[in-house]
Protein backbone atom coordinates (compact mmCIF):
# COMPACT_ATOMS: atom_id res chain seq x y z
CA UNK A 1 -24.86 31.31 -19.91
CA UNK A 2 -21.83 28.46 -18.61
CA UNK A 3 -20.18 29.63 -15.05
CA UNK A 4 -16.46 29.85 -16.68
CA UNK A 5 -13.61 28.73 -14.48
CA UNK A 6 -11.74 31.05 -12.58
CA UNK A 7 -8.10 29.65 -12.47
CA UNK A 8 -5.54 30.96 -9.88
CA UNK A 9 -2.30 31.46 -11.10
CA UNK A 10 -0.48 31.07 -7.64
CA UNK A 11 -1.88 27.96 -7.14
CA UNK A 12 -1.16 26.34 -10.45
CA UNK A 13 2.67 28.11 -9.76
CA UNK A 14 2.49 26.71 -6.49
CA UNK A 15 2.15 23.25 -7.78
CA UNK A 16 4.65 23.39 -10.62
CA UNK A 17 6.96 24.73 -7.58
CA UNK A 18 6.33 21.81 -5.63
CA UNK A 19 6.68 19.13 -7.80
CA UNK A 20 10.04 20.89 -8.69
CA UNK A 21 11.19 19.99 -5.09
CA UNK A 22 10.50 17.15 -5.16
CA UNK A 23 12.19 16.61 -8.73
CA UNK A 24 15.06 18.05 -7.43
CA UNK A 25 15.30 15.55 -4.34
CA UNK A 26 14.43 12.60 -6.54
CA UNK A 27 18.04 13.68 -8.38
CA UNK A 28 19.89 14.41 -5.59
CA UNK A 29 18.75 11.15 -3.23
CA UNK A 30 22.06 9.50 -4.67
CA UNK A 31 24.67 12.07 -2.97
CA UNK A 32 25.46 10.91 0.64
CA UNK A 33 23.38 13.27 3.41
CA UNK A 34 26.39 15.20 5.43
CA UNK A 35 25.77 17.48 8.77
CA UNK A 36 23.41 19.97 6.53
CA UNK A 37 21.02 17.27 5.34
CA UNK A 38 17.49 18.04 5.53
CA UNK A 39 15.25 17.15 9.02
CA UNK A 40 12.22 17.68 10.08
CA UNK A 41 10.13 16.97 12.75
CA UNK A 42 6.82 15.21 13.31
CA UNK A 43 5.58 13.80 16.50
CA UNK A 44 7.88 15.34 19.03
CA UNK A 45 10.29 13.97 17.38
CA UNK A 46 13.64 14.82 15.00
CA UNK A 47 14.29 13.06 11.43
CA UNK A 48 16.99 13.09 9.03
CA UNK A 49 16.09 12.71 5.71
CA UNK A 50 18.71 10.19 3.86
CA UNK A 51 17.70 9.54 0.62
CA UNK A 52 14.61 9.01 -1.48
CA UNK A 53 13.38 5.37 -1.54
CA UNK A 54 10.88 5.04 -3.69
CA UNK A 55 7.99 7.42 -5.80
CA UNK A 56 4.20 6.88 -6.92
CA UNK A 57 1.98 9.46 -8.44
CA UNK A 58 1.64 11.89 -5.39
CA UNK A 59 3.88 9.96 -2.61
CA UNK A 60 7.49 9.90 -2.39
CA UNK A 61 9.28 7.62 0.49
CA UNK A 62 12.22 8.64 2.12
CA UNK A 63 14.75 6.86 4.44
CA UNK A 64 14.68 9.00 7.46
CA UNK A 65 17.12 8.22 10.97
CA UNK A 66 15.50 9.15 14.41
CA UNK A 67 18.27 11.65 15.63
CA UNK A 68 17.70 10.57 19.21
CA UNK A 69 17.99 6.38 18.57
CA UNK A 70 19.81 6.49 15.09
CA UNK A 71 16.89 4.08 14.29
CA UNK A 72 15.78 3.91 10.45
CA UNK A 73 12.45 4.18 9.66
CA UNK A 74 10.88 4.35 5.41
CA UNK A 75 8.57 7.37 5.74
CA UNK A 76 5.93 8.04 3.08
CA UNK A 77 5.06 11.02 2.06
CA UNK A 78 1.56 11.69 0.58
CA UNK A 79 0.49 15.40 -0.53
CA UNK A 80 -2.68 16.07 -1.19
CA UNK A 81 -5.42 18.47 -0.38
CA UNK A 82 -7.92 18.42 2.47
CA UNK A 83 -11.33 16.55 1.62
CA UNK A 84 -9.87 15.94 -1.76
CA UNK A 85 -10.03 12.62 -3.32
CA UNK A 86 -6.57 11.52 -2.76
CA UNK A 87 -6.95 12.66 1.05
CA UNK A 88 -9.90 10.28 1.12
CA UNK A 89 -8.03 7.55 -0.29
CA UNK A 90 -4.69 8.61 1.99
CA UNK A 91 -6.94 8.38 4.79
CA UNK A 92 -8.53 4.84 3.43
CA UNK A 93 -5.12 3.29 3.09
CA UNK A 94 -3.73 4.07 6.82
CA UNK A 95 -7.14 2.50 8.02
CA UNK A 96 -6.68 -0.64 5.61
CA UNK A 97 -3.01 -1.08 6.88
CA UNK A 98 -4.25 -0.74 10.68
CA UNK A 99 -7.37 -3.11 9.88
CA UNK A 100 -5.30 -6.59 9.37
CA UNK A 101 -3.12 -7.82 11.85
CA UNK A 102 -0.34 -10.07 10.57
CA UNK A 103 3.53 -11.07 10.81
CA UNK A 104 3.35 -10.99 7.16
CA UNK A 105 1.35 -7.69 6.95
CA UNK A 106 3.64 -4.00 7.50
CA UNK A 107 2.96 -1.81 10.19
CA UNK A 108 2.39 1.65 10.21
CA UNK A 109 4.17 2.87 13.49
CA UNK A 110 2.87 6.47 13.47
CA UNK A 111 1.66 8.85 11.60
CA UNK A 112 0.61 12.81 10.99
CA UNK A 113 -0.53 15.40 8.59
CA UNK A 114 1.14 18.81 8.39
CA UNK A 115 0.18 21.55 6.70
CA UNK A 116 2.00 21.34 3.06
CA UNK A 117 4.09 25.33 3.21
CA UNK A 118 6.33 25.46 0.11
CA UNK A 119 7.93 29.08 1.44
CA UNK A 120 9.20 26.15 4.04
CA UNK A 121 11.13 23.98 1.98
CA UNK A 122 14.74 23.40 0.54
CA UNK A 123 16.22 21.24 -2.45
CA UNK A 124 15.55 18.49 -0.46
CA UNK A 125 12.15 18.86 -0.92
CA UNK A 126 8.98 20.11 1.71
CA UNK A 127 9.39 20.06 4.86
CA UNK A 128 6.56 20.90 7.44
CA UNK A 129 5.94 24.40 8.43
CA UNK A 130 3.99 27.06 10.03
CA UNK A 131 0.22 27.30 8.79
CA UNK A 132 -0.71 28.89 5.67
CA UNK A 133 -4.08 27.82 5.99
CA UNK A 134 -5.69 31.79 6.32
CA UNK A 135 -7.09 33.85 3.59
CA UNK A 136 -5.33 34.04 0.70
CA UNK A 137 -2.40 31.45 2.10
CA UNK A 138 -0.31 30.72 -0.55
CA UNK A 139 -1.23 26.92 -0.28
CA UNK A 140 -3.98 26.78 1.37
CA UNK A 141 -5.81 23.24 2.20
CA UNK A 142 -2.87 21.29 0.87
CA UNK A 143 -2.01 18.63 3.69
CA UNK A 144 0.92 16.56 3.75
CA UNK A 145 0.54 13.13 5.00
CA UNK A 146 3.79 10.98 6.57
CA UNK A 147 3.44 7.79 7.01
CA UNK A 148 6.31 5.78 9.65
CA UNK A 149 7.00 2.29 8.78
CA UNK A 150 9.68 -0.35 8.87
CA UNK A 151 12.61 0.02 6.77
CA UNK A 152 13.84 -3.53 5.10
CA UNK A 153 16.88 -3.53 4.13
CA UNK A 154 16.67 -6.76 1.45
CA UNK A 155 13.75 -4.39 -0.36
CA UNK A 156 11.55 -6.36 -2.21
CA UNK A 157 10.44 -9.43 -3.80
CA UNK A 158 11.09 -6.95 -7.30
CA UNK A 159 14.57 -6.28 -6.15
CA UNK A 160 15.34 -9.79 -6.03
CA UNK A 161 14.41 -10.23 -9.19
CA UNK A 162 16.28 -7.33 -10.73
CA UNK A 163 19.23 -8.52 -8.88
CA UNK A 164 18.96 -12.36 -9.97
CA UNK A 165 18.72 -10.68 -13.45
CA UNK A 166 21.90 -8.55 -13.43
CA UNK A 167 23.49 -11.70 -11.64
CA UNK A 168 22.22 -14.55 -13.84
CA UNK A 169 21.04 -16.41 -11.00
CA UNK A 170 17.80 -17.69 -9.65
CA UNK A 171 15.27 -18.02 -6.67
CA UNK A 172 15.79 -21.66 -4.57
CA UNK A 173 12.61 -23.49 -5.21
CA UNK A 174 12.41 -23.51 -1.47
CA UNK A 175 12.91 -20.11 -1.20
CA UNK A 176 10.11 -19.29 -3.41
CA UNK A 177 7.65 -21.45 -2.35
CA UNK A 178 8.70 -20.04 1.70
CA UNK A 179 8.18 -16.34 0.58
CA UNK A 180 5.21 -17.61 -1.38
CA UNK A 181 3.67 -19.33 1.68
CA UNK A 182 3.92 -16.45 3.45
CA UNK A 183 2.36 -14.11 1.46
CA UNK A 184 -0.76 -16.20 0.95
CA UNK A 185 -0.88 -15.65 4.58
CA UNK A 186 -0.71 -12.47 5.10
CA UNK A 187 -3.45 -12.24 2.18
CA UNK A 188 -5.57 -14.93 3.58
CA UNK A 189 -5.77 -12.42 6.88
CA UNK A 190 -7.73 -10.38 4.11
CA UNK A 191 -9.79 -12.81 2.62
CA UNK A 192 -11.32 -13.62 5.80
CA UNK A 193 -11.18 -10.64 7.78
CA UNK A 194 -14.11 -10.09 10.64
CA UNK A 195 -15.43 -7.65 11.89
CA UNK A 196 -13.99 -6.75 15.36
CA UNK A 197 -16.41 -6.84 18.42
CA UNK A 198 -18.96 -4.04 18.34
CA UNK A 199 -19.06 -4.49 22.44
CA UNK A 200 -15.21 -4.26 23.09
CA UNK A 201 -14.99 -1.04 20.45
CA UNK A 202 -17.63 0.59 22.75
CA UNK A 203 -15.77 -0.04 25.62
CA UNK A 204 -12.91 1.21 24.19
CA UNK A 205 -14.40 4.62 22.82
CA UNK A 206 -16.14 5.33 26.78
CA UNK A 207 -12.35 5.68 27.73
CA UNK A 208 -11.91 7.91 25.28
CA UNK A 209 -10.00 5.74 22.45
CA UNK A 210 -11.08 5.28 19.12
CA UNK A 211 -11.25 2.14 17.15
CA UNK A 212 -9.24 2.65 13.68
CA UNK A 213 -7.94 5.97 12.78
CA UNK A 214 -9.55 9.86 12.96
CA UNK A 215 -8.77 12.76 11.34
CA UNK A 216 -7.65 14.98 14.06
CA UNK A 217 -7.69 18.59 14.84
CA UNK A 218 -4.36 20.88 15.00
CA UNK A 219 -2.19 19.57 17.26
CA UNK A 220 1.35 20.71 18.13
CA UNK A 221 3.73 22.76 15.86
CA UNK A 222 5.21 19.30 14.15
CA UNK A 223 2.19 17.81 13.36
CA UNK A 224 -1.62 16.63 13.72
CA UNK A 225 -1.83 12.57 14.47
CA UNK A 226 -3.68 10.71 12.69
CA UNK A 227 -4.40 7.63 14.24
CA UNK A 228 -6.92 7.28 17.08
CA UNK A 229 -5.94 5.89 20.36
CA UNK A 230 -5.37 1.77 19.82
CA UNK A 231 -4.89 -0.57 23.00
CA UNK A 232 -1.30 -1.32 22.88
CA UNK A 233 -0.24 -4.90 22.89
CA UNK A 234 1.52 -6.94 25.90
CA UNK A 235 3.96 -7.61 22.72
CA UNK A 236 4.25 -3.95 21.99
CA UNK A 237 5.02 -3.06 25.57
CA UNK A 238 7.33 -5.32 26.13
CA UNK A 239 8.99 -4.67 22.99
CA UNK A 240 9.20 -1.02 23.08
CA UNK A 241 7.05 -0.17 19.68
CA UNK A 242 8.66 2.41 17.94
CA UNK A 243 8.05 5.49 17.28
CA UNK A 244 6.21 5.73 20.59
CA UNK A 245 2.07 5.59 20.47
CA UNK A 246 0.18 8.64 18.82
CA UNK A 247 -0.16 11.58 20.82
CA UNK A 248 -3.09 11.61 22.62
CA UNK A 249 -3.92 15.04 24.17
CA UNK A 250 -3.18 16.17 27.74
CA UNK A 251 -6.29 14.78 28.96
CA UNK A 252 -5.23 11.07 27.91
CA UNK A 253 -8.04 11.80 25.15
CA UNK A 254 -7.75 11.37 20.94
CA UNK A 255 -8.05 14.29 19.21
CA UNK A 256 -10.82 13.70 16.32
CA UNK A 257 -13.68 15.22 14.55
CA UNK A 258 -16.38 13.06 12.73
CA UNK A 259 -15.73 11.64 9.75
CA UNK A 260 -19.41 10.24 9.07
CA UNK A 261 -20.15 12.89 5.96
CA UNK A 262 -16.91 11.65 3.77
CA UNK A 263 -18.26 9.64 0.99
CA UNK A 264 -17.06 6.13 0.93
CA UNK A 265 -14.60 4.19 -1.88
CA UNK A 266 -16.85 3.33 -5.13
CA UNK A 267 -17.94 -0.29 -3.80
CA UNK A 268 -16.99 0.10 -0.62
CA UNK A 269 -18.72 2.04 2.60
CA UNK A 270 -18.60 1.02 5.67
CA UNK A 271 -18.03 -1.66 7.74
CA UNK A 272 -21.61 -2.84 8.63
CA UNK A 273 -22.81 -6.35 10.75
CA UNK A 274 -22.30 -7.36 14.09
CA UNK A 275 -19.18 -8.33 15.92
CA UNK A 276 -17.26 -11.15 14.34
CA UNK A 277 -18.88 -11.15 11.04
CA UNK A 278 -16.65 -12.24 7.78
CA UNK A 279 -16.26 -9.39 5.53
CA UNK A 280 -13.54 -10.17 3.29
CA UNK A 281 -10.94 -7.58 1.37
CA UNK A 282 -8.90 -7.43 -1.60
CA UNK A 283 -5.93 -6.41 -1.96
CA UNK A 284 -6.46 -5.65 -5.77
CA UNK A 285 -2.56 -5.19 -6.46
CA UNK A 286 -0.15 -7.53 -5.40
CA UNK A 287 2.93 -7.71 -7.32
CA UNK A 288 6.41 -8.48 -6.37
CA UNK A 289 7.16 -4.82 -6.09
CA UNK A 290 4.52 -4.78 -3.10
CA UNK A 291 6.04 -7.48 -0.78
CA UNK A 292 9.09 -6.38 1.01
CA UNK A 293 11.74 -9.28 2.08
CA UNK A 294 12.16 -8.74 5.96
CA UNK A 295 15.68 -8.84 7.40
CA UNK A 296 15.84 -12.78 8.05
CA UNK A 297 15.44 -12.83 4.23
CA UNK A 298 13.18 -15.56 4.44
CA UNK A 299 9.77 -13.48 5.84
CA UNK A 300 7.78 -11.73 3.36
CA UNK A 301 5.56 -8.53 3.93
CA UNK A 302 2.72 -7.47 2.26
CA UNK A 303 2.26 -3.74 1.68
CA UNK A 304 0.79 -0.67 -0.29
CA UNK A 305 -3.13 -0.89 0.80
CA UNK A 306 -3.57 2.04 -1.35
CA UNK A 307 -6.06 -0.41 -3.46
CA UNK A 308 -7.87 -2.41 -1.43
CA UNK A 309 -11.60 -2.61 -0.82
CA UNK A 310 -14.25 -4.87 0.13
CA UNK A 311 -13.85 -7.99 -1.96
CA UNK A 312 -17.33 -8.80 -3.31
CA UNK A 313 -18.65 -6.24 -5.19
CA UNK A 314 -21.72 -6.67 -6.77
CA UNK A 315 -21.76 -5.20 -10.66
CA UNK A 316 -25.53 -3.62 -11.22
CA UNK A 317 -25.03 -1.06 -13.49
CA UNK A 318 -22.71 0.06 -16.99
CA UNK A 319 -22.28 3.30 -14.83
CA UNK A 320 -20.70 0.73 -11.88
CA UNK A 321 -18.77 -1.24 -14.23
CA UNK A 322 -17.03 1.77 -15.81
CA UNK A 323 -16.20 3.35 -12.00
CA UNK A 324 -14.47 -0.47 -11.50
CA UNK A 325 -12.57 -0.78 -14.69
CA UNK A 326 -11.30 2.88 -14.19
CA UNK A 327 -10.11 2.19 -10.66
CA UNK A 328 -8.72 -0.85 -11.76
CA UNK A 329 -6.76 1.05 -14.34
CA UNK A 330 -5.26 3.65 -11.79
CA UNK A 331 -4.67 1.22 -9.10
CA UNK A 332 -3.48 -2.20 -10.30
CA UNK A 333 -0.91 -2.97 -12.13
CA UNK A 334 -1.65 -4.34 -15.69
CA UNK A 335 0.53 -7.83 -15.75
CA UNK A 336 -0.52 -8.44 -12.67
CA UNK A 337 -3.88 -7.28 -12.70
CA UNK A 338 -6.94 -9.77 -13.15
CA UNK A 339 -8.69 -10.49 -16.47
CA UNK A 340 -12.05 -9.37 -14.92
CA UNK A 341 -10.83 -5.57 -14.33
CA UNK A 342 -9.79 -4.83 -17.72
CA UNK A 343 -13.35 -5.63 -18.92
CA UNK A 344 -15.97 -5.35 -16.14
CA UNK A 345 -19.25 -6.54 -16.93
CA UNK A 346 -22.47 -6.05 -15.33
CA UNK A 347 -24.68 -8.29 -13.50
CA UNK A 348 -21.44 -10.33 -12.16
CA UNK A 349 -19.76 -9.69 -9.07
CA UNK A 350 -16.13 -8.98 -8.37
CA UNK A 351 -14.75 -10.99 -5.44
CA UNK A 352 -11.45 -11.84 -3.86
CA UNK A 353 -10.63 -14.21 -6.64
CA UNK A 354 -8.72 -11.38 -8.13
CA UNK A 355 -6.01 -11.23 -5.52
CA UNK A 356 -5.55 -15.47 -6.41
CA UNK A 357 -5.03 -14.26 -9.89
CA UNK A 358 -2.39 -11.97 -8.75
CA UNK A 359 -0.44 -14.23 -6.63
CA UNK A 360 -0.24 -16.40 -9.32
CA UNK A 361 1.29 -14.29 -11.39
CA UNK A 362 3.61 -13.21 -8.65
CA UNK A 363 4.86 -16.52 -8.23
CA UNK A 364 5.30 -16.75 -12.20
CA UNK A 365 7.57 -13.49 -12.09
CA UNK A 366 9.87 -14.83 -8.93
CA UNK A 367 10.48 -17.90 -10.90
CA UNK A 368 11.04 -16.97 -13.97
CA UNK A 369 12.28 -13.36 -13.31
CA UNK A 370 9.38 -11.40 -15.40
CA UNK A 371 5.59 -11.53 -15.18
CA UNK A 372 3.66 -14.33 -17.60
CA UNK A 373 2.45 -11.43 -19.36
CA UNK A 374 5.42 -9.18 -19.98
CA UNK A 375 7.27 -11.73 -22.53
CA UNK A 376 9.26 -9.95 -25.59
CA UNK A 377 6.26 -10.20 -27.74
CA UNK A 378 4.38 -7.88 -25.72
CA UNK A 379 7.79 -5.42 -24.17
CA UNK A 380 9.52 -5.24 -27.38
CA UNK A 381 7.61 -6.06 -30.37
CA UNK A 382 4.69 -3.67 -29.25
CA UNK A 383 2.16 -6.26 -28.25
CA UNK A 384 -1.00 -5.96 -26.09
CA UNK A 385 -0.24 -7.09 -22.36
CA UNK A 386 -4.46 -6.49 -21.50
CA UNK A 387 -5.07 -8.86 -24.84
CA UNK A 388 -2.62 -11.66 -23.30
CA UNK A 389 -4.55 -10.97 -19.73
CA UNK A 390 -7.59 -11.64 -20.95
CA UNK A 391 -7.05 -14.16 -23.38
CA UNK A 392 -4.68 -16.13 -20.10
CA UNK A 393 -1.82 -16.23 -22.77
CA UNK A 394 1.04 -17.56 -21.07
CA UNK A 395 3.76 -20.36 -21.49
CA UNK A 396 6.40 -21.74 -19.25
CA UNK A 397 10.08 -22.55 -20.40
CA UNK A 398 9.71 -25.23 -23.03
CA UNK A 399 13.90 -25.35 -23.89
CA UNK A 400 14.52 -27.66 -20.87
CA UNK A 401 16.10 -24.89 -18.74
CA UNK A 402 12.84 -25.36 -15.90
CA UNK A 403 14.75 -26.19 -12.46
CA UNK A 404 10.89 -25.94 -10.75
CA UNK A 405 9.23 -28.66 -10.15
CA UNK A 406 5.47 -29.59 -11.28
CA UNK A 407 3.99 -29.01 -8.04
CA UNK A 408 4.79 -25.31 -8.27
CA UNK A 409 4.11 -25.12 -12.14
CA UNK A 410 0.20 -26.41 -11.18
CA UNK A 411 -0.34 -23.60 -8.50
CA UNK A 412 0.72 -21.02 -11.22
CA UNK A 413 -1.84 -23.15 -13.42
CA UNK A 414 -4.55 -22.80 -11.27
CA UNK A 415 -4.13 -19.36 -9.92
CA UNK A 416 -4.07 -17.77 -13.20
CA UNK A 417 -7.23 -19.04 -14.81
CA UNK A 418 -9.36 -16.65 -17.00
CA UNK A 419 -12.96 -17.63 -15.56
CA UNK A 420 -12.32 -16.35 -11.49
CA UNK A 421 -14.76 -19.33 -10.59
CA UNK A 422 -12.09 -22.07 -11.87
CA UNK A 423 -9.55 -20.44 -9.23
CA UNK A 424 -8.83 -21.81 -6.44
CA UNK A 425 -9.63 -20.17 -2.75
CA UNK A 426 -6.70 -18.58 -0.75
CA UNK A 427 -6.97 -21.81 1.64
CA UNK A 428 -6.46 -24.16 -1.29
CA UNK A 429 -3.60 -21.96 -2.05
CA UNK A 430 -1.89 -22.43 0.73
CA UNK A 431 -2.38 -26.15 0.60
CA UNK A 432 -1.10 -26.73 -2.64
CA UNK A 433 1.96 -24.46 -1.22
CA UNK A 434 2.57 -26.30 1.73
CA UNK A 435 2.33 -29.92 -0.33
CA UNK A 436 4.77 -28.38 -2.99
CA UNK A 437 7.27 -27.59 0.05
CA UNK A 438 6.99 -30.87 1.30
CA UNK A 439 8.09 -32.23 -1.89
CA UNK A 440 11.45 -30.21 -1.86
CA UNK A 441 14.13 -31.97 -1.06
């Protein structure tokens, strides 16, 4: 006879009360934060909570000040539940974000879990609080993940657009083309990504540091760090990064426990080779809504690693093709999404090419304000945006109303082809870039 399924009421309560929270906050992110705004404190250190930023399906970011600096920081907030799948893939996207090293590439300054308590929240949603972890907790195992990273003011590339739209205005060929440029960068840093060296992480670890991030063990009352001990940069120390380094235990020593029995992403595992091998990741979901405009406004940063995985991924199996597509699905966003993840096929192999598919699309949608694929024939009259992916049905302006020139028309051209193979590589990318800048007077 079938084991039935015991559901607990408090926990599916619990849940409902939760995302109630952070409902509530999500409403009330517009009214200014006075003396009795919310705060919390991770790290050591104090936080006001401003407003809400930004949501996904289980993270919420918040605009939080340092009460000792006044310093703004974006912190994200993921919940989940220990050894759960969207732990594993919290935990996957602070070690993708630490893995490339870039000017064009965010940084995570810090970051801890707390122990998700909703008896410890208010209508500005949960704040971290003592354990409930024991028998019969009312949440236990839920974890709640903040992330610390740099708050741009200019938002992103998806702002701009919004706001040329309400404006009637336009992107500056050069201007497109420079945040272009600069976003092929940061993903070129993925493309060719090697392995660090195997002899200087060793070194590293026999002075008790960690290469990448560990899942730690309880820590102080605001919070367990996350991220293993990393040599700080000359840079960094001279220019103060901020918030300060993880906490690393009185003894100068990461706190960690072994993380060898989590299973790995579907197509992903481990990094394996030798020191200084090329191992190349995909971003799988770069839009305009993932690359922030830095405070120069001329500096573009890539962000969101939520979705990236080792680039070439080898298609064996129907069963392997359907765990793709389904990924795919969740993680990347349809008109920007390649043609070769709405239908994945076996015996091929799924490479970085998808991420050149992407950017061309990206630099469709900062020209001409919308994605190639989101036209009114598939937003208002009900069309199929995956049918005009796959079939690579797009058009530029044809009413004489194009200020771009050709050069920047053929790297949209070539970017978005339907057979990956016929793309260009991220290095002929940002040649094509650099000749269309040249040509801009």
């Amino acid at each position: 006879m079938p084991q039935q399924t015991q559901f607990d009421p408090s926990s599916i309560l619990s849940s409902l009360f939760e995302k109630a929270q952070d409902a509530i906050f999500a409403m009330s992110s517009c009214i200014p934060c006075g003396p009795s705004a919310s705060s919390l404190k991770l790290n050591g250190r104090n936080f006001q909570i401003i407003k809400l930023l930004g949501e996904g399906g289980f993270s919420f970011v918040y605009l939080v000040k340092d009460e000792s600096s006044g310093r703004l920081f974006a912190l994200k907030k993921i919940r989940c539940s220990y050894g759960s799948e969207s732990f594993r893939e919290a935990m996957q996207e602070i070690e993708a974000t630490k893995r490339f090293r870039s000017p064009f590439i965010i940084q995570i300054f810090d970051s801890c879990v707390t122990q998700d308590d909703p008896a410890s929240s208010t209508l500005l949603g949960n704040l971290p609080g003592a354990d409930s972890d024991g028998p019969g907790g009312a949440n236990a195992g839920g974890k709640v993940i903040y992330l610390f990273l740099p708050f741009y003011e200019k938002g992103n590339l998806q702002d701009a657009i919004n706001a040329h739209l309400i404006r009637g205005t336009r992107f500056g060929e050069r201007e497109i083309l420079e945040l272009f440029l600069g976003t092929c960068k940061a993903v070129k840093e993925m493309h060719t990504y090697r392995l660090p060296n195997v002899g200087a992480q060793r070194s590293r670890s026999s002075l008790g540091e960690h290469p990448g991030m560990v899942i730690p063990d309880r820590s102080e009352d605001e919070g367990q760090n996350l991220i293993g001990g990393q040599e700080e940069d000359e840079e960094d120390q001279a220019t103060g990064s901020y918030p300060p380094k993880p906490y690393m235990g009185a003894n100068g020593k990461g706190k960690g426990v072994d993380r060898s029995d989590q299973e790995p992403e579907i197509g992903q595992g481990s990094d394996q080779g030798e020191g200084g091998e090329m191992i190349p990741y995909a971003h799988r979901d770069i839009k305009p809504g993932n690359v922030m405009i830095a405070d120069d406004g001329r500096t573009p940063i890539l962000m969101d690693f939520g979705s990236t995985i080792k680039a070439r991924v080898p298609i064996k199996s129907r069963r392997e093709a359907v765990a793709h597509q389904d990924m795919a699905a969740e993680r990347s966003s349809m008109p920007y999404r390649a043609p070769e993840l709405f239908d994945v096929k076996t015996d091929v192999e799924l490479t970085e090419s998808v991420d050149i598919w992407s950017l061309g699309c990206t630099l469709f949608a900062m020209a001409y304000l919308h994605s190639p694929f989101e036209t009114p024939a598939t937003v208002e009259q009900g069309g199929s945006i995956a049918l005009a992916v796959m079939n690579g049905s797009f058009k530029f302006p044809t009413d004489g109303t194009d200020p771009y020139s050709e050069a920047l028309r053929d790297i949209i051209r070539k970017c978005i082809q339907v057979d990956s193979s016929q793309r260009p590589d991220i290095h002929q990318v940002i040649r094509l870039t650099e000749a269309a800048l040249r040509g801009v007077s």
